[in-house]
Structure formats: structure tokens, C-alpha cells
Protein backbone atom coordinates (compact mmCIF):
# COMPACT_ATOMS: atom_id res chain seq x y z
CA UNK A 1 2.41 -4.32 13.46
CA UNK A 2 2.27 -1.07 10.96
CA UNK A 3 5.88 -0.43 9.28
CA UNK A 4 5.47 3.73 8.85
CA UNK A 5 7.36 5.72 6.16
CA UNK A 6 10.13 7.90 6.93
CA UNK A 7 8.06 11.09 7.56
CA UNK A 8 11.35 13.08 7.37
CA UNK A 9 10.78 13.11 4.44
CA UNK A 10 7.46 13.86 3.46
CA UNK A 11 5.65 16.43 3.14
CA UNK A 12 3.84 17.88 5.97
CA UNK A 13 0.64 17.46 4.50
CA UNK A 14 1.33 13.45 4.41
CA UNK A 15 2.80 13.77 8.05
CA UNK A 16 -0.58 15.51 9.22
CA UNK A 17 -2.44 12.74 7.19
CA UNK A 18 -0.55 9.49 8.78
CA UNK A 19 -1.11 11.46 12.47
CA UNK A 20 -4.96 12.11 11.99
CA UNK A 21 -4.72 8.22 10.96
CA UNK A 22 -3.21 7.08 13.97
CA UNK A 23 -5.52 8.14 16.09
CA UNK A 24 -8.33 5.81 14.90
CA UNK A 25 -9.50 2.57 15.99
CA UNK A 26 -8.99 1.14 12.74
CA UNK A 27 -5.07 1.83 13.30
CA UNK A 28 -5.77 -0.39 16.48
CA UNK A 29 -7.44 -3.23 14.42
CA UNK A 30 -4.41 -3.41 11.73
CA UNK A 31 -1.98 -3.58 14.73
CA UNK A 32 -4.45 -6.14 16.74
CA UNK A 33 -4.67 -8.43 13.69
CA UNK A 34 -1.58 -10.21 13.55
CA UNK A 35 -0.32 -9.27 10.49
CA UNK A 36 2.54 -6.88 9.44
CA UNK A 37 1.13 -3.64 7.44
CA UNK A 38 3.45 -1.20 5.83
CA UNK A 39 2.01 2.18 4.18
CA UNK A 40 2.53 2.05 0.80
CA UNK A 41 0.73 5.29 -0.22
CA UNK A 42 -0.31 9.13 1.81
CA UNK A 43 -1.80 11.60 1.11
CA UNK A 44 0.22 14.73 -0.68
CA UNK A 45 -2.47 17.70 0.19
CA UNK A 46 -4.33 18.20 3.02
CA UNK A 47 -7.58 18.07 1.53
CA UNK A 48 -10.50 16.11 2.28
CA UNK A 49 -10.61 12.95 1.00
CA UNK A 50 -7.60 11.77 2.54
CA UNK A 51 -6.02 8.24 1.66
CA UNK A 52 -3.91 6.08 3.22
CA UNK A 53 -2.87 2.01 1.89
CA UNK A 54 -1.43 -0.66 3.71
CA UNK A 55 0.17 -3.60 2.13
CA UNK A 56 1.13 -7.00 4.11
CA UNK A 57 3.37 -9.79 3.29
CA UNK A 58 0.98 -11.63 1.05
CA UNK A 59 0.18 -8.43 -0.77
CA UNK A 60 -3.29 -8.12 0.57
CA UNK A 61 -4.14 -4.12 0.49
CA UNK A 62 -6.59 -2.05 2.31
CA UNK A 63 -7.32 1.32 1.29
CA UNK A 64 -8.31 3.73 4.39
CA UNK A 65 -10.82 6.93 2.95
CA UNK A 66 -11.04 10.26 5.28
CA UNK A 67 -13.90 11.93 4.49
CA UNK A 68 -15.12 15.57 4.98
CA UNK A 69 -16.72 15.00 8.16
CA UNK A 70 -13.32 12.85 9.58
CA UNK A 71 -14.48 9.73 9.53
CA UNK A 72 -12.44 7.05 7.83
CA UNK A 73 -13.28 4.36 5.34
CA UNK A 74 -11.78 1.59 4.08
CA UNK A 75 -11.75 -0.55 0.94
CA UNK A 76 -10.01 -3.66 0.94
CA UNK A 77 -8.24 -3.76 -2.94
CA UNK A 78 -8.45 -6.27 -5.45
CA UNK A 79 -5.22 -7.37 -5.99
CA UNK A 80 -4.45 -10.92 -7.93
CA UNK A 81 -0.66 -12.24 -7.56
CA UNK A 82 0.97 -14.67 -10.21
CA UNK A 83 3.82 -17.11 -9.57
CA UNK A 84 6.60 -15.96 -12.08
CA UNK A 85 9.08 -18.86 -12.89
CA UNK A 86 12.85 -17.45 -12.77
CA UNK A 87 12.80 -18.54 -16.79
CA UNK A 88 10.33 -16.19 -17.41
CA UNK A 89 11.89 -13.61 -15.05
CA UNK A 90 14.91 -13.89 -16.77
CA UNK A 91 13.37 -13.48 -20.47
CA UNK A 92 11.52 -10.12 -18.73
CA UNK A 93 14.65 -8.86 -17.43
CA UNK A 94 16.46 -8.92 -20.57
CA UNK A 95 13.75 -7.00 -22.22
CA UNK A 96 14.85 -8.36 -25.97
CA UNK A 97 12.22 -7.67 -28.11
CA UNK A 98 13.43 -9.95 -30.75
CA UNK A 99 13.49 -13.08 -28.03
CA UNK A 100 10.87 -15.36 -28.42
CA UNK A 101 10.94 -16.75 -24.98
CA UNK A 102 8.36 -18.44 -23.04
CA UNK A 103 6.49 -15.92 -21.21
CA UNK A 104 4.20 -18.23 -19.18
CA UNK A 105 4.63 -19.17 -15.17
């Protein structure tokens, strides 16, 4: 399943971008696999190349490359994920500069 942006309000450019983009068979694997995919980035101009990311739940991105002849590309993106404890959450959110607090987990 592919969770789309609101494409009221984008620009057309992005609109025209994500509609070229649905047309592929690679739009047919992401909604094949299993998974749930949302768009986290579009393009904002309508020139070649044209990019489009997915993100799923686990935060596992793939990066989809128009190029000038129309055919698309994509790059699956390194992405590393760390387990925050709340502590250290906590310490982060109350952005204290003079807080020595454990910053680890």
C-alpha cells in the first residue's frame, strides 16, 4: 500500500511528478510487496531528474530517479535507526545546555 501526499496542495510540478510515477511498474512492485510506503519527498520543478522517496514503517527508504529519457531508477537509502531510551529523550527535549545528563540509549 502507498500513503500519497495531499496533492492539493502541492505544486503542480510535484502533482505531474507523483502521476508520471504512478504509471510505472515499480509503483506496482511497492504496492505488491506487502509493506506500507508513504512519499516522504517530490519533486518541486518539472525538470529532468525527477525524485520521488518512500518511507515504510521500519524506516527503510527507497529513492525512485526519473531520468531524461523517462525511465526511473531507484536507490534504496542508507538509513541506520537507534533505540532512544525515554531518559535520554527527556534530557534532549529539555535542551539545557548546562545538564549533564546521560545521553546514551
Amino acid at each position: 500500500m502507498v500513503v500519497w501526499p495531499d496533492e492539493t496542495k502541492m505544486r503542480s510540478e510535484g502533482r505531474e511528478a507523483l502521476r508520471r510515477f504512478r504509471e510505472t511498474a515499480a509503483l506496482a512492485e511497492l504496492e505488491a510487496s506487502g509493506r506500507t510506503w508513504r512519499v516522504v519527498a517530490w519533486p518541486w520543478t518539472s525538470e529532468p531528474p525527477l525524485r520521488v522517496t518512500f518511507e515504510n514503517e521500519d524506516y527503510d527508504a527507497l529513492t525512485f530517479t526519473s531520468t531524461e529519457s523517462g525511465n526511473w531508477l531507484f536507490v534504496e537509502e542508507p538509513r541506520t535507526t537507534r533505540v532512544r531510551s525515554p531518559a535520554a529523550l527527556a534530557c534532549d527535549a529539555r535542551a539545557d545546555v548546562t545538564e549533564t545528563c546521560q545521553r546514551s540509549g
